[in-house]
Protein backbone atom coordinates (compact mmCIF):
# COMPACT_ATOMS: atom_id res chain seq x y z
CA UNK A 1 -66.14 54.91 -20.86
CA UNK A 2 -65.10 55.15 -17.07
CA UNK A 3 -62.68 56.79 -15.41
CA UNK A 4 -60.64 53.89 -14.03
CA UNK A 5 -57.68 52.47 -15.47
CA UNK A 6 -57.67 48.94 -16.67
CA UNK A 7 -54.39 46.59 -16.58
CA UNK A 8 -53.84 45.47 -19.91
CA UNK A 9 -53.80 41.49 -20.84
CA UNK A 10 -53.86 39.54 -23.74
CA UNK A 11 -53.21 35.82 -23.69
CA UNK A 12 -55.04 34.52 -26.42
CA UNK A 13 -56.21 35.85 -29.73
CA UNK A 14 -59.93 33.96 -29.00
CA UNK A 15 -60.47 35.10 -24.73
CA UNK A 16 -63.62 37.06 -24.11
CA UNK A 17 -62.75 40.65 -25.25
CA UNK A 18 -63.15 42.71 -22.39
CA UNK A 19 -61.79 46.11 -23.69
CA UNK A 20 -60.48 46.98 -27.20
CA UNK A 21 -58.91 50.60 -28.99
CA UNK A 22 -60.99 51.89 -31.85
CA UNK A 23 -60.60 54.77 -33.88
CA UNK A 24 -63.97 56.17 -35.81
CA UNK A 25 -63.01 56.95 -39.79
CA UNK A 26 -63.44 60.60 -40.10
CA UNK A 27 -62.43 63.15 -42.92
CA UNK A 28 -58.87 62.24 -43.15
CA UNK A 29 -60.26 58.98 -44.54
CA UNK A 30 -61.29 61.06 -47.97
CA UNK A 31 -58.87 63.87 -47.60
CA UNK A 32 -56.90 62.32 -50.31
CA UNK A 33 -57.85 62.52 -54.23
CA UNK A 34 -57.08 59.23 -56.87
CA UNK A 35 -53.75 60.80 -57.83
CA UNK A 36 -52.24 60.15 -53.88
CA UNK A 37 -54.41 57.29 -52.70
CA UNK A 38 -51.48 54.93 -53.53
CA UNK A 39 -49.26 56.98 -51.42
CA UNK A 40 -52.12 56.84 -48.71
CA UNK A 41 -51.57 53.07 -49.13
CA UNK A 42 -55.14 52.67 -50.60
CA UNK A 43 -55.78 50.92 -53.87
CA UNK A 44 -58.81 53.13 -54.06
CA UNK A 45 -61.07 56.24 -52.65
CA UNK A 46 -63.46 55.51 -50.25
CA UNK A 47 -67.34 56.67 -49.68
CA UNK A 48 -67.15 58.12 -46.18
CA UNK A 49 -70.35 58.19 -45.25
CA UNK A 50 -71.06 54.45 -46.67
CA UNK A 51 -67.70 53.14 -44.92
CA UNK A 52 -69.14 55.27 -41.45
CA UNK A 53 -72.48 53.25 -41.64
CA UNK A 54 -70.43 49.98 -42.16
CA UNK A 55 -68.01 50.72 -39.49
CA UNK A 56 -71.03 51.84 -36.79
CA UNK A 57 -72.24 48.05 -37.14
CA UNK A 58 -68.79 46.64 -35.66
CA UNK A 59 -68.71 49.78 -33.36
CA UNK A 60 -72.21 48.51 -32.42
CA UNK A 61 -71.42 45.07 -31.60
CA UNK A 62 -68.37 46.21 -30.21
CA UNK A 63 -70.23 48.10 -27.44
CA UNK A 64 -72.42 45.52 -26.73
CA UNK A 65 -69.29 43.20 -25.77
CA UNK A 66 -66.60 45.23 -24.43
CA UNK A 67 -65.69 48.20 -23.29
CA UNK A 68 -64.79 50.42 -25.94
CA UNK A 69 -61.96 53.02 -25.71
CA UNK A 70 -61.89 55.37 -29.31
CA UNK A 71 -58.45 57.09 -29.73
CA UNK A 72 -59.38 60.57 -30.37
CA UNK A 73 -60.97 60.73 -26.84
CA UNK A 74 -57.74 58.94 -25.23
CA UNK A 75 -55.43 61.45 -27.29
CA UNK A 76 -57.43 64.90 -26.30
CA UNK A 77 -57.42 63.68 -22.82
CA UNK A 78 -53.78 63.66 -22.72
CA UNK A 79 -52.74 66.94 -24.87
CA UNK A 80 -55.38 68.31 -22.03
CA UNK A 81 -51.69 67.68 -19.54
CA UNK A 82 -49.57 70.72 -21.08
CA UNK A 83 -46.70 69.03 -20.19
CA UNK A 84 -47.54 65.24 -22.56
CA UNK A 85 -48.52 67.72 -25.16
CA UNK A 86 -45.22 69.79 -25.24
CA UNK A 87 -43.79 66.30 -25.60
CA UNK A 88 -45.69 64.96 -28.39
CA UNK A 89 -45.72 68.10 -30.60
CA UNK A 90 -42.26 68.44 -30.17
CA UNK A 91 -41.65 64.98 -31.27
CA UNK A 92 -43.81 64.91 -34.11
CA UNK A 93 -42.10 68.43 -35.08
CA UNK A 94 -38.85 66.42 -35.43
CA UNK A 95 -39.85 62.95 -37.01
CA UNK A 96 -42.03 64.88 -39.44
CA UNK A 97 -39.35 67.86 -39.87
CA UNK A 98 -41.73 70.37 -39.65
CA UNK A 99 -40.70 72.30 -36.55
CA UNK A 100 -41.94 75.89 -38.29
CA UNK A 101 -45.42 74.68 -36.87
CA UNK A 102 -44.84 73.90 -33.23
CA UNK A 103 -45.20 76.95 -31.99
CA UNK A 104 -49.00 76.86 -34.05
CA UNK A 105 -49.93 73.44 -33.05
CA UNK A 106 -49.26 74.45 -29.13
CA UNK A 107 -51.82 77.35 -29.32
CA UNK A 108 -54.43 75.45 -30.21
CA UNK A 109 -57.19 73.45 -27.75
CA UNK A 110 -56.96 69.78 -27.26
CA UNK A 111 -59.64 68.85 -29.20
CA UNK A 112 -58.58 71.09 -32.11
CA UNK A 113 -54.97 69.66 -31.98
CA UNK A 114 -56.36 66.21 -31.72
CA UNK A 115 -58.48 66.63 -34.93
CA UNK A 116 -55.80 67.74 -36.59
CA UNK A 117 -52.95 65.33 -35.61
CA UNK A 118 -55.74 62.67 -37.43
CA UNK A 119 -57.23 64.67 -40.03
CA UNK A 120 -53.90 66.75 -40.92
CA UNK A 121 -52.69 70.39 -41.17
CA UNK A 122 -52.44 72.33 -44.54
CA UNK A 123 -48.97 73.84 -45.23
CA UNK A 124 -48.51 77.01 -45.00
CA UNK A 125 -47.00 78.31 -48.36
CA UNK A 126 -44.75 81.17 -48.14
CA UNK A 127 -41.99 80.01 -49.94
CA UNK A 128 -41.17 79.18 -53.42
CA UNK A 129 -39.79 76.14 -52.33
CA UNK A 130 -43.06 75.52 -50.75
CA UNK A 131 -44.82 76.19 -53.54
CA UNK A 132 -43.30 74.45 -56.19
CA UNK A 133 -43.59 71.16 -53.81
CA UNK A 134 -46.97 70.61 -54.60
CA UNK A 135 -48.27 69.23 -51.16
CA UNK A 136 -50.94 70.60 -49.93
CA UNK A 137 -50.23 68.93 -46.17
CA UNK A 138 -47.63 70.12 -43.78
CA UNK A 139 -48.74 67.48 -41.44
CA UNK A 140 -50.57 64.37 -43.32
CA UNK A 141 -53.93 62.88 -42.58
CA UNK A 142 -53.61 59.69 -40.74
CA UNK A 143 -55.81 58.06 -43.78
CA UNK A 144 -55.20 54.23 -42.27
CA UNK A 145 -55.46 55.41 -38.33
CA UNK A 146 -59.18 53.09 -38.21
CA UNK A 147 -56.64 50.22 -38.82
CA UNK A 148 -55.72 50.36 -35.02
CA UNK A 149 -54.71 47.02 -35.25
CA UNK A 150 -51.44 48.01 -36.49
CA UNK A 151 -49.83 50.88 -34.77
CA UNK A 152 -49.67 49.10 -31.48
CA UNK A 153 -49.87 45.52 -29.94
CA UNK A 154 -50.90 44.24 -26.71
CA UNK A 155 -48.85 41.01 -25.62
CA UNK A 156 -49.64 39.27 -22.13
CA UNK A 157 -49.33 43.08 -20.01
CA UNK A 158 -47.09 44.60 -22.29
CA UNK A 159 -47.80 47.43 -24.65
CA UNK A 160 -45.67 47.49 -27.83
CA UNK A 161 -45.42 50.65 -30.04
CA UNK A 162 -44.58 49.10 -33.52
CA UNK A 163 -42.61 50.86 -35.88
CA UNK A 164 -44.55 51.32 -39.36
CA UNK A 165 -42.98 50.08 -42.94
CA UNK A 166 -44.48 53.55 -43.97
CA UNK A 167 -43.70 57.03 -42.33
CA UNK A 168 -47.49 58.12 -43.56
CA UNK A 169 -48.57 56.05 -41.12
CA UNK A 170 -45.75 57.24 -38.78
CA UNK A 171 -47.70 59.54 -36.31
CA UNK A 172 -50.03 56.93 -35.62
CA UNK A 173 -47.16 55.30 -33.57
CA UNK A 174 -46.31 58.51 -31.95
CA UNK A 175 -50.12 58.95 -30.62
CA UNK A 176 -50.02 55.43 -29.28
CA UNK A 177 -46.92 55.65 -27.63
CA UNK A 178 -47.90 58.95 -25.97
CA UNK A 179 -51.16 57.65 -24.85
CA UNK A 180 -49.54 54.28 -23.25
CA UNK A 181 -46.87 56.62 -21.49
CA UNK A 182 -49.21 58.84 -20.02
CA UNK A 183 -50.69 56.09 -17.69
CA UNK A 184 -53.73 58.09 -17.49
CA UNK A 185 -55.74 55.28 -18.82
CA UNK A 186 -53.55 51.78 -18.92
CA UNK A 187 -51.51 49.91 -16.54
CA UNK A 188 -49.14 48.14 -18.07
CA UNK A 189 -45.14 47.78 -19.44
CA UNK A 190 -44.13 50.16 -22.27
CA UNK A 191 -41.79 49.26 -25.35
CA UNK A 192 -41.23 51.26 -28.48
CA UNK A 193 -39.22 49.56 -31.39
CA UNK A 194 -38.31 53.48 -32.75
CA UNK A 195 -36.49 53.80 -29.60
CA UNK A 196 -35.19 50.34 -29.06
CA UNK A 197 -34.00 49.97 -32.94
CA UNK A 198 -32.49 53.93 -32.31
CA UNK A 199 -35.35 54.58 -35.80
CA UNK A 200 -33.22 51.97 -37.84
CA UNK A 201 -34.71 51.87 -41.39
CA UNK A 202 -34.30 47.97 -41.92
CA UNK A 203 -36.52 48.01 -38.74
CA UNK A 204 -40.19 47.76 -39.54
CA UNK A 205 -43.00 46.17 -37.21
CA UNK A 206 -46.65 46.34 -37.51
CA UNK A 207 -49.49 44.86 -35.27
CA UNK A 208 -51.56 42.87 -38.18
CA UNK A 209 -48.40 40.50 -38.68
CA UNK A 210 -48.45 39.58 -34.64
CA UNK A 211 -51.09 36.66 -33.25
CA UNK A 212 -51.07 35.89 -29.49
CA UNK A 213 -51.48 31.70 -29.97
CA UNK A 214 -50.95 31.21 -26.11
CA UNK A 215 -49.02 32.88 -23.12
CA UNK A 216 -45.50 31.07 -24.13
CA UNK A 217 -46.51 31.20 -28.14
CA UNK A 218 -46.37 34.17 -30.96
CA UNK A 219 -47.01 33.71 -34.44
CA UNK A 220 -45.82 36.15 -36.52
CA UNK A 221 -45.88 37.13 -39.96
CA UNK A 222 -42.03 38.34 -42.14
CA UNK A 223 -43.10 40.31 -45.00
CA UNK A 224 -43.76 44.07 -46.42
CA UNK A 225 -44.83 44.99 -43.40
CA UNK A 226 -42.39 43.48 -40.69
CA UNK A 227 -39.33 42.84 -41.08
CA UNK A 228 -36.91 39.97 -40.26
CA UNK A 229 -34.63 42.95 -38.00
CA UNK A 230 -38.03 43.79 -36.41
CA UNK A 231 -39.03 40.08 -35.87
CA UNK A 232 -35.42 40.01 -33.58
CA UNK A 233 -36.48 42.91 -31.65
CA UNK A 234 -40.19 41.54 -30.97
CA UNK A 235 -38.48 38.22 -29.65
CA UNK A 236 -35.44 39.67 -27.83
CA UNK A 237 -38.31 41.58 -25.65
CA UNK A 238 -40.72 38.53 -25.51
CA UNK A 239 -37.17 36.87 -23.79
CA UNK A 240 -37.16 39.05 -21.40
CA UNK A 241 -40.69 38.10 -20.43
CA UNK A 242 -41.52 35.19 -17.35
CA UNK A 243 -39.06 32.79 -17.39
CA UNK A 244 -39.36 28.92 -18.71
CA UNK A 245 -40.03 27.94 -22.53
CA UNK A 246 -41.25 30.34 -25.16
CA UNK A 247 -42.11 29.44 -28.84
CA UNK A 248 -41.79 32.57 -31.58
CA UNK A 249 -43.67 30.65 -34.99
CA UNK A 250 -42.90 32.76 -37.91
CA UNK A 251 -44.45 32.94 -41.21
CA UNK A 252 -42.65 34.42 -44.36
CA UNK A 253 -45.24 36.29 -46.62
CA UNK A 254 -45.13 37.29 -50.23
CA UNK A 255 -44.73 40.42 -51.42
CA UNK A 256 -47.55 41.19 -53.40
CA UNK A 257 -50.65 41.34 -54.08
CA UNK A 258 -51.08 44.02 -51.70
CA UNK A 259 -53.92 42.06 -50.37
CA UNK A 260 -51.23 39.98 -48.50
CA UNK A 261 -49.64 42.78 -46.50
CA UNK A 262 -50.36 40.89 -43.19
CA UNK A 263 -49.98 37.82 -41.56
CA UNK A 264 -53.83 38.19 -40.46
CA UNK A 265 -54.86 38.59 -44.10
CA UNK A 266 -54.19 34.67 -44.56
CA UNK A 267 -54.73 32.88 -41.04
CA UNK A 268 -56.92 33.99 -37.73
CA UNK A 269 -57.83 32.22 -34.82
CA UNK A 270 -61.87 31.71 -34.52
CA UNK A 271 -61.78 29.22 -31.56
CA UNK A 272 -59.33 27.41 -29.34
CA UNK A 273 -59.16 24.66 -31.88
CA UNK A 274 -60.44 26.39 -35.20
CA UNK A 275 -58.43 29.03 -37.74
CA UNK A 276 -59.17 30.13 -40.82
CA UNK A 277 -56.79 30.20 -43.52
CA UNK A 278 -55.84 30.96 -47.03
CA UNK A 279 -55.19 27.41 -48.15
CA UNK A 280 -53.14 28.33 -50.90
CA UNK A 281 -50.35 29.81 -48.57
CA UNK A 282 -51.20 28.16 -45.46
CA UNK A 283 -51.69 24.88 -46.32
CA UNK A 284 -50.53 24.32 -50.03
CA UNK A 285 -46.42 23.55 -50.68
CA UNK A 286 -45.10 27.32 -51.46
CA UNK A 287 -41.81 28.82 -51.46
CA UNK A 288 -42.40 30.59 -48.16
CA UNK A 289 -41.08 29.37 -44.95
CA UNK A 290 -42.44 28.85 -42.03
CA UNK A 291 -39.36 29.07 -39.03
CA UNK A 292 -39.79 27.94 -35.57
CA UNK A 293 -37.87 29.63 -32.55
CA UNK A 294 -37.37 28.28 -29.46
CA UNK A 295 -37.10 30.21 -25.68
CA UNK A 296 -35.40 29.29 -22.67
CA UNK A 297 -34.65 31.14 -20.08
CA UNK A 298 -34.69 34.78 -22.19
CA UNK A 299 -32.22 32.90 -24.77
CA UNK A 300 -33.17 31.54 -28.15
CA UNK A 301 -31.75 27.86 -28.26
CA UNK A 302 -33.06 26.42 -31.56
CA UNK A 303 -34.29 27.85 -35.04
CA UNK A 304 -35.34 25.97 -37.17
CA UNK A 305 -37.19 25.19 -40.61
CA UNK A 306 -40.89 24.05 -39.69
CA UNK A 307 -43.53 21.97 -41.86
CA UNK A 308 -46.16 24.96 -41.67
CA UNK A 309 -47.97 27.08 -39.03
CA UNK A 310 -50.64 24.11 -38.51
CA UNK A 311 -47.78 21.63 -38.18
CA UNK A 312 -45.75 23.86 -35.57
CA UNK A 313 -48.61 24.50 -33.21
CA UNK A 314 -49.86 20.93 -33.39
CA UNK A 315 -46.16 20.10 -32.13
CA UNK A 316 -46.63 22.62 -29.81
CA UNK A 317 -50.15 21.33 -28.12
CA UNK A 318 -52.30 23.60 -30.14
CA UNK A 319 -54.23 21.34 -32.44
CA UNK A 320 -56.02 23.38 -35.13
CA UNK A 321 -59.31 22.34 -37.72
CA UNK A 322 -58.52 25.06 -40.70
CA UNK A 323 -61.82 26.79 -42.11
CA UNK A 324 -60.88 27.54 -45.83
CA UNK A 325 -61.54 31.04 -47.13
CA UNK A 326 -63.44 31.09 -49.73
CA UNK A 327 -64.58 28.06 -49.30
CA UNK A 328 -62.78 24.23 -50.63
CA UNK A 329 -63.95 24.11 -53.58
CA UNK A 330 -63.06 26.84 -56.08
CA UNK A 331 -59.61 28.50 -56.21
CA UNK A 332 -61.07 31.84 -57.57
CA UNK A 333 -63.51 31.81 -54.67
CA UNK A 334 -60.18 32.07 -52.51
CA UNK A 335 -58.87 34.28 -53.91
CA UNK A 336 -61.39 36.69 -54.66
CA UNK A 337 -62.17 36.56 -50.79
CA UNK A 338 -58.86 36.80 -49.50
CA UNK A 339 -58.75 39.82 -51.61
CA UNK A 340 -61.49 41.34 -49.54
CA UNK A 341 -60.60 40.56 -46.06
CA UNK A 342 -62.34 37.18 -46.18
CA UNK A 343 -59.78 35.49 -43.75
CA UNK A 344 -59.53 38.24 -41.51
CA UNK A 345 -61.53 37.85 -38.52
CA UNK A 346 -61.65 39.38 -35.40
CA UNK A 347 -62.69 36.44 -32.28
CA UNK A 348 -64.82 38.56 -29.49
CA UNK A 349 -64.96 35.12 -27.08
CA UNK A 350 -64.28 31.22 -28.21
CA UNK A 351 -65.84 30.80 -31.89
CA UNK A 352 -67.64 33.88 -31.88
CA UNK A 353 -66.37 35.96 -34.71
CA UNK A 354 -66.85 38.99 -36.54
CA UNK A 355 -66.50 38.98 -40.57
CA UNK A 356 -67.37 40.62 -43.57
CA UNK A 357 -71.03 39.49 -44.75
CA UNK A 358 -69.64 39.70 -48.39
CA UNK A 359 -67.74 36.87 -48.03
CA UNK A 360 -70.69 34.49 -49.09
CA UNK A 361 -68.35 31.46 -49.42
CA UNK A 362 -66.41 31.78 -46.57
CA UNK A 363 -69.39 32.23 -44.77
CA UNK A 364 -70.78 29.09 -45.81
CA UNK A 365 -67.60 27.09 -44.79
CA UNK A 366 -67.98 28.31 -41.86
CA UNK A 367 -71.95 27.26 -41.61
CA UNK A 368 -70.66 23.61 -42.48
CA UNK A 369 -68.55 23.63 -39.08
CA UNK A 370 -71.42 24.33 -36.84
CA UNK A 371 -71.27 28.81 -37.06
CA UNK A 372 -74.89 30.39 -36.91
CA UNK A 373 -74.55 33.38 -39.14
CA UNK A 374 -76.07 36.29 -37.53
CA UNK A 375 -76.22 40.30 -38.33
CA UNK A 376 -74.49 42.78 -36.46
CA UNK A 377 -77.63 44.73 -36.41
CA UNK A 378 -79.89 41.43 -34.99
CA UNK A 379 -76.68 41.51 -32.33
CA UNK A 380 -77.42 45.73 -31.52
CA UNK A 381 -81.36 45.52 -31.67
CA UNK A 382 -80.53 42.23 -29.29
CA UNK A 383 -82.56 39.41 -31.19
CA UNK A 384 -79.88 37.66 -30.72
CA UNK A 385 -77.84 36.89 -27.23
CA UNK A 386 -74.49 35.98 -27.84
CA UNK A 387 -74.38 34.30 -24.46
CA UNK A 388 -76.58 31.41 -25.58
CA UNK A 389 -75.06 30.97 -29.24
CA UNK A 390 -72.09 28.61 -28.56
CA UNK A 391 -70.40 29.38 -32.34
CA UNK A 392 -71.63 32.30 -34.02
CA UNK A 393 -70.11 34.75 -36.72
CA UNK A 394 -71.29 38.07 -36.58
CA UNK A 395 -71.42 39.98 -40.01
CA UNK A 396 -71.01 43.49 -40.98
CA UNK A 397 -71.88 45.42 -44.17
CA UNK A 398 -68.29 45.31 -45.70
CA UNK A 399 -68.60 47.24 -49.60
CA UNK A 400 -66.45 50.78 -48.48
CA UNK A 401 -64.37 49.68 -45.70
CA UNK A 402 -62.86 46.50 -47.56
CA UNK A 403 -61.22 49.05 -50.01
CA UNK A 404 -58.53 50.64 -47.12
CA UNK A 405 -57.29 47.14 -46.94
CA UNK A 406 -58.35 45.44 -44.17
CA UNK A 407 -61.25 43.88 -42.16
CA UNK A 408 -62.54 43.85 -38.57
CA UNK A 409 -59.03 42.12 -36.70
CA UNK A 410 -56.98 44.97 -38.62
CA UNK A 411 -60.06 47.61 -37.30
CA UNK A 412 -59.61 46.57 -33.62
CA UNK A 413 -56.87 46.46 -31.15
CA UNK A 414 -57.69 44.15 -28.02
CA UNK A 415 -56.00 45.84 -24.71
CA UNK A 416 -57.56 43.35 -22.20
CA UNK A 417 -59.02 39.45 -23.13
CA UNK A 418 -60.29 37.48 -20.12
């Protein structure tokens, strides 16, 4: 990684990837134990080491691609500026409501302090009270931080803090938003939905739910994750945006299973013309709406009920061929894939793709509409180059890191697409 700053810029959820946020699974990934991996928002424990050698393979391709900016080294560059540090530490004393350790956590060197804002602080029991709590962390691990997809969202040159459905997750927001506000790395604009909702509980927003469609269009998904208030507060800022017509489509998503948390769990953009969706949600009759807003001049003129997320962008010039996860055949095939990430894929440049290789169904769907299948590690050793494969999907081992609850979109957040 350079030293100069980049001006962040995403137009499209399928433009060449030129620079993307990562954040490398480390210990707080297994510093949990069966009886709190629900609270960790896991449905299971993971195998570090396994999910590490997984996760190298998109870190791998990754590298090859883009420039690659990892969160821990953004993070101890700026608690290196006393000043940003005093700030965050301060602020995560108060949102966490532990201000007995601020006075610790400001003794200590950046890169200690950074490794333990991610892999969390052990409380310091010298109290009944604390003792008869039994937690073991004053400050949390961050067990979901590799999900950097969520925490914070990139639309056209703005830089959105989102504002988590769960305060575990809570300080990942709090790192993002101090490493946007230090400038030392980013140009860009800067808005927080904890300050702008004034930490309003009905308020949540997370970054898997949001999909840049086009300059003027957002698709977004209303569920457990992000809220209808939150939805408001994304479009009342997208208003203020350019002038001219804007289009907010969003998609209301059930409740459970869990493997449904996101809007990028069911539908992603693979190409310019392709997605790939969960039929049964995207493009079978269900009880979820789909509602279409419409932008002029930083007001919303029209809402109304819309025939579908493939429908509203067709109406809106953007004329989609779904890919079925799973494949079209077999409805346990769908959903047995959908339950491991198998619609969730992350587009490095028009149709070129990066997906779970477990998938094996999805995968051939995909092979049916013209995608060469290729390893991540044929991509790394370079038997392949990407610049002469016109559609390609690029697979990584996926049998640890499907179990956080996510898959390579949810593991990446683009700052700059071409």
């Amino acid at each position: 990684m350079t030293e100069s700053k980049i001006t962040l810029n995403v137009q499209s959820e399928v433009g060449k990837l030129e620079a993307v946020l990562l954040h490398y699974p480390g210990p707080e990934v297994e510093n949990m134990t069966p009886r709190n991996a629900e609270r960790a928002l896991y449905s299971d424990i993971l195998n570090l080491s396994i999910a590490q050698k997984e996760y190298d393979q998109l870190h791998g391709v990754l590298s090859k691609t883009s420039r690659v900016y990892e969160v821990s080294d953004l993070l101890t560059k700026v608690l290196e500026n006393d000043i940003l540090k005093e700030q965050l530490i301060q602020k995560i004393g108060e949102m966490e409501q532990v201000p007995g350790y601020i006075d610790y956590l400001m003794k200590l060197s950046p890169r200690n302090l950074s490794k333990i804002l991610i892999e969390g602080l052990p409380i310091n029991i010298n109290t009944l009270t604390d003792y008869l709590r039994e937690e073991y962390y004053a400050l949390k691990p961050l067990y979901n931080f590799y999900f950097t997809r969520d925490a914070s969202v990139v639309i056209g040159n703005n830089a959105m803090v989102c504002k988590m459905a769960n305060s575990v997750r809570m300080r990942e927001s709090l790192i993002m938003n101090a490493i946007f506000k230090s400038r030392l790395f980013f140009d860009s604009n800067l808005f927080n939905i904890y300050d702008i909702s004034d930490n309003n509980p009905s308020v949540k927003v997370e970054g898997g739910d949001i999909l840049v469609i086009r300059d003027d269009i957002l698709l977004i998904g209303n569920g457990s994750r992000t809220s209808s208030q939150g939805i408001d507060l994304i479009v009342e800022e997208f208003c203020k945006t350019g002038s001219g017509k804007k289009h907010v489509i969003v998609q209301q998503l059930p409740e459970s299973p869990e493997s449904f948390i996101h809007l990028d769990m069911v539908f992603t953009m693979l190409d310019t013309n392709t997605a790939m969706v969960y039929k049964p949600l995207i493009m079978n009759s269900s009880p979820y709406q789909t509602v279409y807003m419409q932008i002029e001049d930083g007001k919303v003129v029209k809402i109304s009920s819309s025939g579908g997320i493939l429908n509203s962008l067709r109406k809106l010039g953007v004329d989609l061929e779904p890919v079925v996860c799973g494949g079209k055949a077999d409805e346990w095939d769908q959903e047995r894939e959908q339950w491991h990430s198998g619609a969730n894929f992350l587009a490095i440049a028009p149709g070129k793709v990066i997906s779970y290789a477990r998938n094996i169904h999805t995968l051939e769907e995909l092979s049916k509409n013209g995608f060469e299948i290729v390893t991540a590690q044929d991509v790394i050793n370079e038997k392949y180059n990407l610049d002469t494969l016109s559609k390609c999907v690029i697979t990584i081992e996926g049998s640890e890191l499907p179990r956080g609850g996510g898959g390579p979109r949810c593991m990446t957040m683009p700052l700059r697409r071409s």
